[in-house]
PDB file of N, CA and C in Angstrom:
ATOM      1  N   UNK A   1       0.825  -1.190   0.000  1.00  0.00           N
ATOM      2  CA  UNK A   1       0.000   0.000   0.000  1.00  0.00           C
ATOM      3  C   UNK A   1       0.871   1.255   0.000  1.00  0.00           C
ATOM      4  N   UNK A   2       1.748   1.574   0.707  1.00  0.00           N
ATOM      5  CA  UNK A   2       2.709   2.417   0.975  1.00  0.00           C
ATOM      6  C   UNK A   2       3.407   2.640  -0.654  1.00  0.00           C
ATOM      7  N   UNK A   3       4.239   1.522  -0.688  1.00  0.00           N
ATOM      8  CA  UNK A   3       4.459   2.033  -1.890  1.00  0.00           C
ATOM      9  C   UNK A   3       3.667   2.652  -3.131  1.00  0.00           C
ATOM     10  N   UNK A   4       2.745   1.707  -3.364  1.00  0.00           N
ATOM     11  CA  UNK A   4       1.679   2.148  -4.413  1.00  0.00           C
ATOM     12  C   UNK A   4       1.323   3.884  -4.047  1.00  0.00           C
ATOM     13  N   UNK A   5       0.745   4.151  -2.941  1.00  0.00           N
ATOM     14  CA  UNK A   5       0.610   5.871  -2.652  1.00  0.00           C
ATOM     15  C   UNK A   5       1.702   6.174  -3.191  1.00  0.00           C
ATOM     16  N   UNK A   6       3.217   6.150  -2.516  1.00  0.00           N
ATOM     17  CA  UNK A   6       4.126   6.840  -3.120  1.00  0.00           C
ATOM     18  C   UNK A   6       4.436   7.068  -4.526  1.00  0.00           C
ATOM     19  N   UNK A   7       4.274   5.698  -5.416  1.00  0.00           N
ATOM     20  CA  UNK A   7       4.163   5.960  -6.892  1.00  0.00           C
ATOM     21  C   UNK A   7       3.009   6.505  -7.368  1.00  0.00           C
ATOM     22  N   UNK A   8       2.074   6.720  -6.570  1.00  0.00           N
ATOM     23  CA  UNK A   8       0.995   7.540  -6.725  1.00  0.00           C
ATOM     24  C   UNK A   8       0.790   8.944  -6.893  1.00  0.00           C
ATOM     25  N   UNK A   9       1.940   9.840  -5.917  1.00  0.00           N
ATOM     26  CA  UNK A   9       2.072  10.806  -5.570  1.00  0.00           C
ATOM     27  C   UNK A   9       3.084  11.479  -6.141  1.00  0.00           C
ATOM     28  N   UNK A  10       4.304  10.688  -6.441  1.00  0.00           N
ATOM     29  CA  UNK A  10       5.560  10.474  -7.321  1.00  0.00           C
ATOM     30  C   UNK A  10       4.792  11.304  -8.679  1.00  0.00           C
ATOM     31  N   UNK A  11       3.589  10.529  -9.223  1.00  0.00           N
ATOM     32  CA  UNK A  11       3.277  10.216 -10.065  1.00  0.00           C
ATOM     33  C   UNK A  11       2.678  11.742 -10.340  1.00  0.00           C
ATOM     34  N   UNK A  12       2.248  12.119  -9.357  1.00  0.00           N
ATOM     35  CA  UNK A  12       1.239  13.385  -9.486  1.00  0.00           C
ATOM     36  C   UNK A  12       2.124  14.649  -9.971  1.00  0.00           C
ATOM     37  N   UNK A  13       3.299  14.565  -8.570  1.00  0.00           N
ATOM     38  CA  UNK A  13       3.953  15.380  -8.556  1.00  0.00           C
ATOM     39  C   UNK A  13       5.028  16.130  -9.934  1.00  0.00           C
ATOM     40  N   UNK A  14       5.259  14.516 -10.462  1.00  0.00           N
ATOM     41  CA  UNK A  14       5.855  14.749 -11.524  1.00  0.00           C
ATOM     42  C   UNK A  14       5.138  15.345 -12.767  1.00  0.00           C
ATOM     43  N   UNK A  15       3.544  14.978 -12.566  1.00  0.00           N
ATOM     44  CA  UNK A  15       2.783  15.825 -13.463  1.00  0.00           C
ATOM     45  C   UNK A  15       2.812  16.989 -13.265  1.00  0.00           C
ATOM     46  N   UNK A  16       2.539  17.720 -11.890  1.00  0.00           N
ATOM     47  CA  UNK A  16       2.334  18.936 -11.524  1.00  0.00           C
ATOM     48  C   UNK A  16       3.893  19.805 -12.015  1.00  0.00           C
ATOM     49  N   UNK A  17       5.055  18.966 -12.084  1.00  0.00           N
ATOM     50  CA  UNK A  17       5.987  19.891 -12.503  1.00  0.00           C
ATOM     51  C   UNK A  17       7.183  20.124 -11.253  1.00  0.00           C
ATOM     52  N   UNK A  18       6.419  19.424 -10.020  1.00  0.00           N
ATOM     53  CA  UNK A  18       7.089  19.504  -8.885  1.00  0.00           C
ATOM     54  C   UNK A  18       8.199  18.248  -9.100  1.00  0.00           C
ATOM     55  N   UNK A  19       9.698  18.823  -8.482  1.00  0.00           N
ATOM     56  CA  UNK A  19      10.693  18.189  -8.877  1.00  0.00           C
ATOM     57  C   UNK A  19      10.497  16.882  -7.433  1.00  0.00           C
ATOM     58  N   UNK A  20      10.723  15.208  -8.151  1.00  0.00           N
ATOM     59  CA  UNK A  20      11.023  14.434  -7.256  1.00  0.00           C
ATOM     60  C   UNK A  20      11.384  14.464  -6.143  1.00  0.00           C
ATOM     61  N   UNK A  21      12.569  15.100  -6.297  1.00  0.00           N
ATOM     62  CA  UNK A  21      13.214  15.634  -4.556  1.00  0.00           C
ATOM     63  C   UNK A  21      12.504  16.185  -3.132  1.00  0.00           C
ATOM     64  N   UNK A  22      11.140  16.669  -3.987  1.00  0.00           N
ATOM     65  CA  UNK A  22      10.338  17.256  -3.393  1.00  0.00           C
ATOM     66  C   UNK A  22       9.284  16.203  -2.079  1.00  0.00           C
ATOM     67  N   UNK A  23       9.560  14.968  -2.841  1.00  0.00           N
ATOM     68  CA  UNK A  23       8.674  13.798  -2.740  1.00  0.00           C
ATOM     69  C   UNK A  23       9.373  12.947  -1.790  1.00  0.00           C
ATOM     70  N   UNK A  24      10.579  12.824  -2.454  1.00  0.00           N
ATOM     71  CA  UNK A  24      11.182  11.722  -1.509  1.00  0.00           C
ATOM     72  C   UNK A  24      11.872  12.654  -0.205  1.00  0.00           C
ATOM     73  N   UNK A  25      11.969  14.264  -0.713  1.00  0.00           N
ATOM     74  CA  UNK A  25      12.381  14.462   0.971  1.00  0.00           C
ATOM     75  C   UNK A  25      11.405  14.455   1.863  1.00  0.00           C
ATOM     76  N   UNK A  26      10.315  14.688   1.339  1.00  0.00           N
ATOM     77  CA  UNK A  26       8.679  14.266   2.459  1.00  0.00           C
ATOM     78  C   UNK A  26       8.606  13.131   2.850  1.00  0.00           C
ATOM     79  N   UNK A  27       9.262  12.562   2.216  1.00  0.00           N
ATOM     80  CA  UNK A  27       8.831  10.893   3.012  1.00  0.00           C
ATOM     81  C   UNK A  27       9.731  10.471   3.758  1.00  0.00           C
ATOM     82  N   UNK A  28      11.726  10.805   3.555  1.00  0.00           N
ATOM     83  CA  UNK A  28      12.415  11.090   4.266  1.00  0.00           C
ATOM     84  C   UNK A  28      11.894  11.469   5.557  1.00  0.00           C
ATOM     85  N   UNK A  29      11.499  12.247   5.507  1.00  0.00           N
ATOM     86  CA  UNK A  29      11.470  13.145   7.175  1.00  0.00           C
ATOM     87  C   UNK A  29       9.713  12.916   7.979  1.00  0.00           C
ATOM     88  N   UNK A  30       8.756  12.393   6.827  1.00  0.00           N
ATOM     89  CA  UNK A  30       7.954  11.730   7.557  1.00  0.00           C
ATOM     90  C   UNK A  30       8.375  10.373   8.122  1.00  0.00           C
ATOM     91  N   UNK A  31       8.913   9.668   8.007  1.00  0.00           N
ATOM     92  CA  UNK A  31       9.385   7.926   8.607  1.00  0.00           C
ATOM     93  C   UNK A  31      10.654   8.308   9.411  1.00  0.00           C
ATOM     94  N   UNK A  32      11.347   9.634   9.392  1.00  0.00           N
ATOM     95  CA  UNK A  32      11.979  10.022  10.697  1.00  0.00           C
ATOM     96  C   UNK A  32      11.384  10.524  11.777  1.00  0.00           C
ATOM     97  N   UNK A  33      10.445  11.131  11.411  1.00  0.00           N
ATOM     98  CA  UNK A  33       9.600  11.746  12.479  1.00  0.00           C
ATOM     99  C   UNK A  33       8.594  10.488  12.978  1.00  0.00           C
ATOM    100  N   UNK A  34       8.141   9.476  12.470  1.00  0.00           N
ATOM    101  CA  UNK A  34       7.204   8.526  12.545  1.00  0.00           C
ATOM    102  C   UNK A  34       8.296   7.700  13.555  1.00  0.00           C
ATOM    103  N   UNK A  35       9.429   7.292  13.185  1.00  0.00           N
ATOM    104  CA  UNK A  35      10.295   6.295  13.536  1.00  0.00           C
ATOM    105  C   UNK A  35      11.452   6.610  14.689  1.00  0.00           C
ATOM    106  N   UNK A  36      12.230   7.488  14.185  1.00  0.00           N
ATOM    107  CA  UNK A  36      13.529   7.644  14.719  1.00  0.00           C
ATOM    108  C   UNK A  36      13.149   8.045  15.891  1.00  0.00           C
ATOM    109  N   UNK A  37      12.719   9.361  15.793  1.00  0.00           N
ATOM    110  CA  UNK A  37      12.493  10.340  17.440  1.00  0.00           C
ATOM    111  C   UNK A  37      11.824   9.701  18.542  1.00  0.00           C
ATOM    112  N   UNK A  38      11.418   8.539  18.405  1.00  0.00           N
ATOM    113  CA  UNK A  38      11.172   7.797  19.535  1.00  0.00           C
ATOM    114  C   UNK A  38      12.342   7.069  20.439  1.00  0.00           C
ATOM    115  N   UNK A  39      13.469   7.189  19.749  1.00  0.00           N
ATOM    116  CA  UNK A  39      14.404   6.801  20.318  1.00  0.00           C
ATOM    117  C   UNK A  39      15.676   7.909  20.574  1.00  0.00           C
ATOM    118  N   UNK A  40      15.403   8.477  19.809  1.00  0.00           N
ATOM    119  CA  UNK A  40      16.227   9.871  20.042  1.00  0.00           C
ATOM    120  C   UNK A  40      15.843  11.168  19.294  1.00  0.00           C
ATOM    121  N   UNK A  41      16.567  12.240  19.640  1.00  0.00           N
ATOM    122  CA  UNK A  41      16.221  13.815  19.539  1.00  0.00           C
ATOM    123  C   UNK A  41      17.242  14.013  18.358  1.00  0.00           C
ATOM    124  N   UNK A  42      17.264  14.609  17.695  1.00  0.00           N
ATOM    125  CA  UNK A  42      18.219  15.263  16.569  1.00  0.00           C
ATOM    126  C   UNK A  42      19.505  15.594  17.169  1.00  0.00           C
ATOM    127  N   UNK A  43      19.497  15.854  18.561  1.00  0.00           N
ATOM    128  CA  UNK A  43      21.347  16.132  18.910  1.00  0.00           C
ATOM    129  C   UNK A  43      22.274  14.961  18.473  1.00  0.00           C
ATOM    130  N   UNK A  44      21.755  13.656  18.788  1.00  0.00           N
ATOM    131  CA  UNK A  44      22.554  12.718  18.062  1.00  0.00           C
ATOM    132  C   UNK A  44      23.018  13.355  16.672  1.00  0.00           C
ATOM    133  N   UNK A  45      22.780  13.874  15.925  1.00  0.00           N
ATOM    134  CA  UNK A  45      23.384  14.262  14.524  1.00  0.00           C
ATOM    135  C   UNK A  45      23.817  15.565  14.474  1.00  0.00           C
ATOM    136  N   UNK A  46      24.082  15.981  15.691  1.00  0.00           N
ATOM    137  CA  UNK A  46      25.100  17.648  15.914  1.00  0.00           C
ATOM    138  C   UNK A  46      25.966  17.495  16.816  1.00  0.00           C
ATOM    139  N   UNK A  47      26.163  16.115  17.186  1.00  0.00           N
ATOM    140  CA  UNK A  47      27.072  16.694  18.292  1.00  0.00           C
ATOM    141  C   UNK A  47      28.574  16.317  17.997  1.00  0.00           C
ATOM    142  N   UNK A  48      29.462  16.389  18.249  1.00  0.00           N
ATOM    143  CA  UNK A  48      31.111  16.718  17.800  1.00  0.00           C
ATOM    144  C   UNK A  48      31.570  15.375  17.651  1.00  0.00           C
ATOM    145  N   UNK A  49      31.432  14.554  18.704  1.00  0.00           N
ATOM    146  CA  UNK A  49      32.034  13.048  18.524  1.00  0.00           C
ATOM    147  C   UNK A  49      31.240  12.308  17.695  1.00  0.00           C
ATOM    148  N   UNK A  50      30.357  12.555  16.553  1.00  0.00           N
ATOM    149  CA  UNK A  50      29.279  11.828  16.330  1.00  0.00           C
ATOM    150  C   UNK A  50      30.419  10.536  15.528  1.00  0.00           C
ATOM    151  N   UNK A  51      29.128   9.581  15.018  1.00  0.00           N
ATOM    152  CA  UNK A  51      30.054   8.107  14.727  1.00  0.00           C
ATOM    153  C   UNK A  51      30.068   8.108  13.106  1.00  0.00           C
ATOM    154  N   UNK A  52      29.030   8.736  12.939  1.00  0.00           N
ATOM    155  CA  UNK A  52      28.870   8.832  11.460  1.00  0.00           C
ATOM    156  C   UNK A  52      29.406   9.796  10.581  1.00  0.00           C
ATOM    157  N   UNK A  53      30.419   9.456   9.872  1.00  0.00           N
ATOM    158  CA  UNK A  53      31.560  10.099   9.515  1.00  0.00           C
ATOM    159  C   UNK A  53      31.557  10.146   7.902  1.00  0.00           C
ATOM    160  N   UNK A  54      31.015   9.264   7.116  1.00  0.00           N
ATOM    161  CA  UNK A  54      30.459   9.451   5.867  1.00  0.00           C
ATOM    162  C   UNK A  54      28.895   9.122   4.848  1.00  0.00           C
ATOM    163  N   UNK A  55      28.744   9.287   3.900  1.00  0.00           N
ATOM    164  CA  UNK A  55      27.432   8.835   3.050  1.00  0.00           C
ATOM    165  C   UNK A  55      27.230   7.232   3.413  1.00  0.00           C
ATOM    166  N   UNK A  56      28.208   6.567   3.726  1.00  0.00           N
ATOM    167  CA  UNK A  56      28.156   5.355   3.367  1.00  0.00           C
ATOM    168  C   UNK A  56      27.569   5.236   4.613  1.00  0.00           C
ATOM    169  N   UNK A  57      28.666   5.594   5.500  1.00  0.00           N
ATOM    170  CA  UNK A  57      28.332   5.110   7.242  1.00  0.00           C
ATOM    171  C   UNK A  57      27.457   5.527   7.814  1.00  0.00           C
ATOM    172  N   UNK A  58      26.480   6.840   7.278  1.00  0.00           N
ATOM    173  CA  UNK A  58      25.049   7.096   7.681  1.00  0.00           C
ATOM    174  C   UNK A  58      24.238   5.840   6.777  1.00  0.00           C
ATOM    175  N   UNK A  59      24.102   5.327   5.423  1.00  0.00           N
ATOM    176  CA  UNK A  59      23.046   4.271   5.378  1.00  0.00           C
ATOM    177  C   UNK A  59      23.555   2.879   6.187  1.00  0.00           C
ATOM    178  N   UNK A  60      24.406   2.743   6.420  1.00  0.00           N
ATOM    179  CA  UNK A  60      24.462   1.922   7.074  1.00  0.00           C
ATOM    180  C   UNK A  60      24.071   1.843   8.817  1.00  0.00           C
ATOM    181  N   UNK A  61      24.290   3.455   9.246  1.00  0.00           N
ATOM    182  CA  UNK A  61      23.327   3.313  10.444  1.00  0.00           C
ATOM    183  C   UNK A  61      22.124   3.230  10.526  1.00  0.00           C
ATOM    184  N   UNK A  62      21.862   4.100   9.408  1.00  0.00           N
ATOM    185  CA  UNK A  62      19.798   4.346   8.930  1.00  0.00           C
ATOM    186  C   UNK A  62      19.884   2.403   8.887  1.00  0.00           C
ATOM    187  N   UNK A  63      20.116   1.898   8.764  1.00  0.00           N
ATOM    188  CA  UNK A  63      19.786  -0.027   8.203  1.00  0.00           C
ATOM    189  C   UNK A  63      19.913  -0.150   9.580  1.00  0.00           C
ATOM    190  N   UNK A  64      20.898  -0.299  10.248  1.00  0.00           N
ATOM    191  CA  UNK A  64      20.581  -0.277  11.610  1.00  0.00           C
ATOM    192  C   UNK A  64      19.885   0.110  12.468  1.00  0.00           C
ATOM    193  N   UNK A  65      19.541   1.016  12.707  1.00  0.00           N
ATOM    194  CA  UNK A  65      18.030   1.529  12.985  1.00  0.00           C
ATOM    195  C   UNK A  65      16.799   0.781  12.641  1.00  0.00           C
ATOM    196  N   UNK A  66      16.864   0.815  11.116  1.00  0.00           N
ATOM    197  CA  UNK A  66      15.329   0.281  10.990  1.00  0.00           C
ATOM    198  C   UNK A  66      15.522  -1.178  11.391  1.00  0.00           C
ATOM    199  N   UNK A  67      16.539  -2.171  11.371  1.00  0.00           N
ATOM    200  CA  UNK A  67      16.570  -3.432  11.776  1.00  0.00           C
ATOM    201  C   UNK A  67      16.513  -3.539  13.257  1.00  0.00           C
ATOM    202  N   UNK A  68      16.636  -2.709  14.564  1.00  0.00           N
ATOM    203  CA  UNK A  68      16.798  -2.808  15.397  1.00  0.00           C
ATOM    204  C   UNK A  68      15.291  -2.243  16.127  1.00  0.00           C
ATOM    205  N   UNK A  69      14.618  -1.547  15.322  1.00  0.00           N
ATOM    206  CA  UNK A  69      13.059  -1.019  15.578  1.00  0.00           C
ATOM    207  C   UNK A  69      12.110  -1.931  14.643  1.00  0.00           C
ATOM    208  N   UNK A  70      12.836  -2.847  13.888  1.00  0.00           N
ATOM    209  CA  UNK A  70      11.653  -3.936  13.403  1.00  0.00           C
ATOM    210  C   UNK A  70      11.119  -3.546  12.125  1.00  0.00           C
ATOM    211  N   UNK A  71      11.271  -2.533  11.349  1.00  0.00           N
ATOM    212  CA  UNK A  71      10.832  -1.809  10.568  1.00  0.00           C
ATOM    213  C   UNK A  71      11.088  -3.079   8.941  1.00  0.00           C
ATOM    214  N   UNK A  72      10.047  -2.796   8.164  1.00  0.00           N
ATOM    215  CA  UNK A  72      10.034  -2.851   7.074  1.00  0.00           C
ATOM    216  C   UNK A  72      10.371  -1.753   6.059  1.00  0.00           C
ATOM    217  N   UNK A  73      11.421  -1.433   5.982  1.00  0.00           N
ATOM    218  CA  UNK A  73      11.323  -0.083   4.691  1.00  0.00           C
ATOM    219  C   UNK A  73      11.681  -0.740   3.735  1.00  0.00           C
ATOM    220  N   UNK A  74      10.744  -0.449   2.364  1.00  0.00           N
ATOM    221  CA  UNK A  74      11.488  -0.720   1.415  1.00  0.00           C
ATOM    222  C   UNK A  74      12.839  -0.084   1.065  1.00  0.00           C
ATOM    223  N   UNK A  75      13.908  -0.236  -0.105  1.00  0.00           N
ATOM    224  CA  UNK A  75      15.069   0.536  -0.305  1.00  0.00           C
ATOM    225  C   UNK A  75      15.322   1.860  -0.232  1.00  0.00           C
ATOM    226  N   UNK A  76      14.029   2.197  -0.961  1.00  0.00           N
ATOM    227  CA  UNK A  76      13.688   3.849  -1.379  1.00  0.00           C
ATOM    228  C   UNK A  76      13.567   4.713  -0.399  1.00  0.00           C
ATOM    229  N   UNK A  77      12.990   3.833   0.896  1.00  0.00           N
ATOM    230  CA  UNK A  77      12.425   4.155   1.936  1.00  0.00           C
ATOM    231  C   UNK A  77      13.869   4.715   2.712  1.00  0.00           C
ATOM    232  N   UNK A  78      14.381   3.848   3.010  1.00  0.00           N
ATOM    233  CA  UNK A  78      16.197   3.649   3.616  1.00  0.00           C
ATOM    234  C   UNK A  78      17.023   5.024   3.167  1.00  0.00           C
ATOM    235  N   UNK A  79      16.545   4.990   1.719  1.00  0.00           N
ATOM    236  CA  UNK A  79      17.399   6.307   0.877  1.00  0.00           C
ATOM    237  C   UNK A  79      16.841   7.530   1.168  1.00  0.00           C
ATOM    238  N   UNK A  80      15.795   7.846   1.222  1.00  0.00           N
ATOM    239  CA  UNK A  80      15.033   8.574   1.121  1.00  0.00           C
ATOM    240  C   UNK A  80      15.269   9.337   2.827  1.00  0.00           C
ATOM    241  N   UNK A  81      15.394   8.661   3.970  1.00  0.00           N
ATOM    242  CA  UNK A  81      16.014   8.746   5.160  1.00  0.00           C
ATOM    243  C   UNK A  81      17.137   9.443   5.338  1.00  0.00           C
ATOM    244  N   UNK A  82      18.156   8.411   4.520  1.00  0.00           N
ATOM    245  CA  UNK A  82      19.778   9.099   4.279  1.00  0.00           C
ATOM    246  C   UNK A  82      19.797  10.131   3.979  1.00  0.00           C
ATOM    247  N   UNK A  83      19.426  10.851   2.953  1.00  0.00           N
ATOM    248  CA  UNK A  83      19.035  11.562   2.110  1.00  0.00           C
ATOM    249  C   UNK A  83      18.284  13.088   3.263  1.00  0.00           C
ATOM    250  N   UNK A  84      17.588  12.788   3.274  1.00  0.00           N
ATOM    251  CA  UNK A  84      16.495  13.373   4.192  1.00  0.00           C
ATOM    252  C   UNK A  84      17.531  14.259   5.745  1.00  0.00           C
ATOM    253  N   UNK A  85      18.013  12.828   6.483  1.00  0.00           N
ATOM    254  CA  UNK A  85      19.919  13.488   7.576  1.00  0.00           C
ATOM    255  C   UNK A  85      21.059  13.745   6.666  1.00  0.00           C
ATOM    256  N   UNK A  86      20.863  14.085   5.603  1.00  0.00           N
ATOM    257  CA  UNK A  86      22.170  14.557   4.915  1.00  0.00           C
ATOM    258  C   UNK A  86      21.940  15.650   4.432  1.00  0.00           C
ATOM    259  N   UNK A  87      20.942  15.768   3.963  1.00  0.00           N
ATOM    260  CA  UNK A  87      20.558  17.410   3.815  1.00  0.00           C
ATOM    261  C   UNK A  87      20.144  18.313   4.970  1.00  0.00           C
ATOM    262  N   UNK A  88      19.555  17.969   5.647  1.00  0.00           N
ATOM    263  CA  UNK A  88      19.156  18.283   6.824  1.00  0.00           C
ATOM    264  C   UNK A  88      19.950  18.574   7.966  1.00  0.00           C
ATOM    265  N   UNK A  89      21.248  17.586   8.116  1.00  0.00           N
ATOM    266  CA  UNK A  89      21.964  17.975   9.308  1.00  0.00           C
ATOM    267  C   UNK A  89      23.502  17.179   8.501  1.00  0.00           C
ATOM    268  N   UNK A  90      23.883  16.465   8.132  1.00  0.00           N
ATOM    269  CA  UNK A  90      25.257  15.955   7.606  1.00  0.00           C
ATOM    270  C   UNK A  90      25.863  16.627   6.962  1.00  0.00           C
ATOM    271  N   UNK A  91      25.223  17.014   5.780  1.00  0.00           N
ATOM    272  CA  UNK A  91      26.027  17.736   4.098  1.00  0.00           C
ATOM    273  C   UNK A  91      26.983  17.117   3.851  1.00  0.00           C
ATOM    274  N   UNK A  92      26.838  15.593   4.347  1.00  0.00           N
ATOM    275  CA  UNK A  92      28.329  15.300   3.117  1.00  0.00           C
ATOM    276  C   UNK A  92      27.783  15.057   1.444  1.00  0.00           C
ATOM    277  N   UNK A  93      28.787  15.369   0.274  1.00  0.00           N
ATOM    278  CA  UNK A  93      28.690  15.274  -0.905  1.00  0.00           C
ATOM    279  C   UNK A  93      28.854  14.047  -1.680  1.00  0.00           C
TER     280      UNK A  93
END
């Protein structure tokens, strides 16, 4: 179901002219806000010693996360996350 909406909306958006990015950073930061913040606050991703040190080593924590909260995300879902703490608070390129 999830997915289908999203190619649904994907679908719209791309009619309307609105760029993708637009789409998957909404869903990014809805399944962080749905998911993550129950276990922690955003300082985890500002603070100086953090662990996550590149693109790679944030999806690989985002996988950790969702495997450790039980989560089903599809791939897109996972990326869309990364994506979502990398613009948002990481900026790596």
């Amino acid at each position: 179901m999830h997915k289908r909406l999203l190619i649904l909306t994907t679908t719209c958006l791309l009619g309307a002219g609105v760029p993708l990015t637009a789409a998957t950073a909404g869903n990014g930061a809805e399944l962080h806000a749905a998911n993550c913040t129950s276990c922690h606050d955003d300082a985890v991703y500002k603070r100086k010693d953090r662990r996550v040190t590149s693109m790679a080593g944030l999806k690989k924590q985002v996988q950790r996360c969702e495997l450790s909260q039980g989560l089903k995300w599809f791939d897109e879902d996972v990326d869309d996350v990364v994506n979502y703490l990398n613009t948002t608070y990481y900026k790596f390129k």
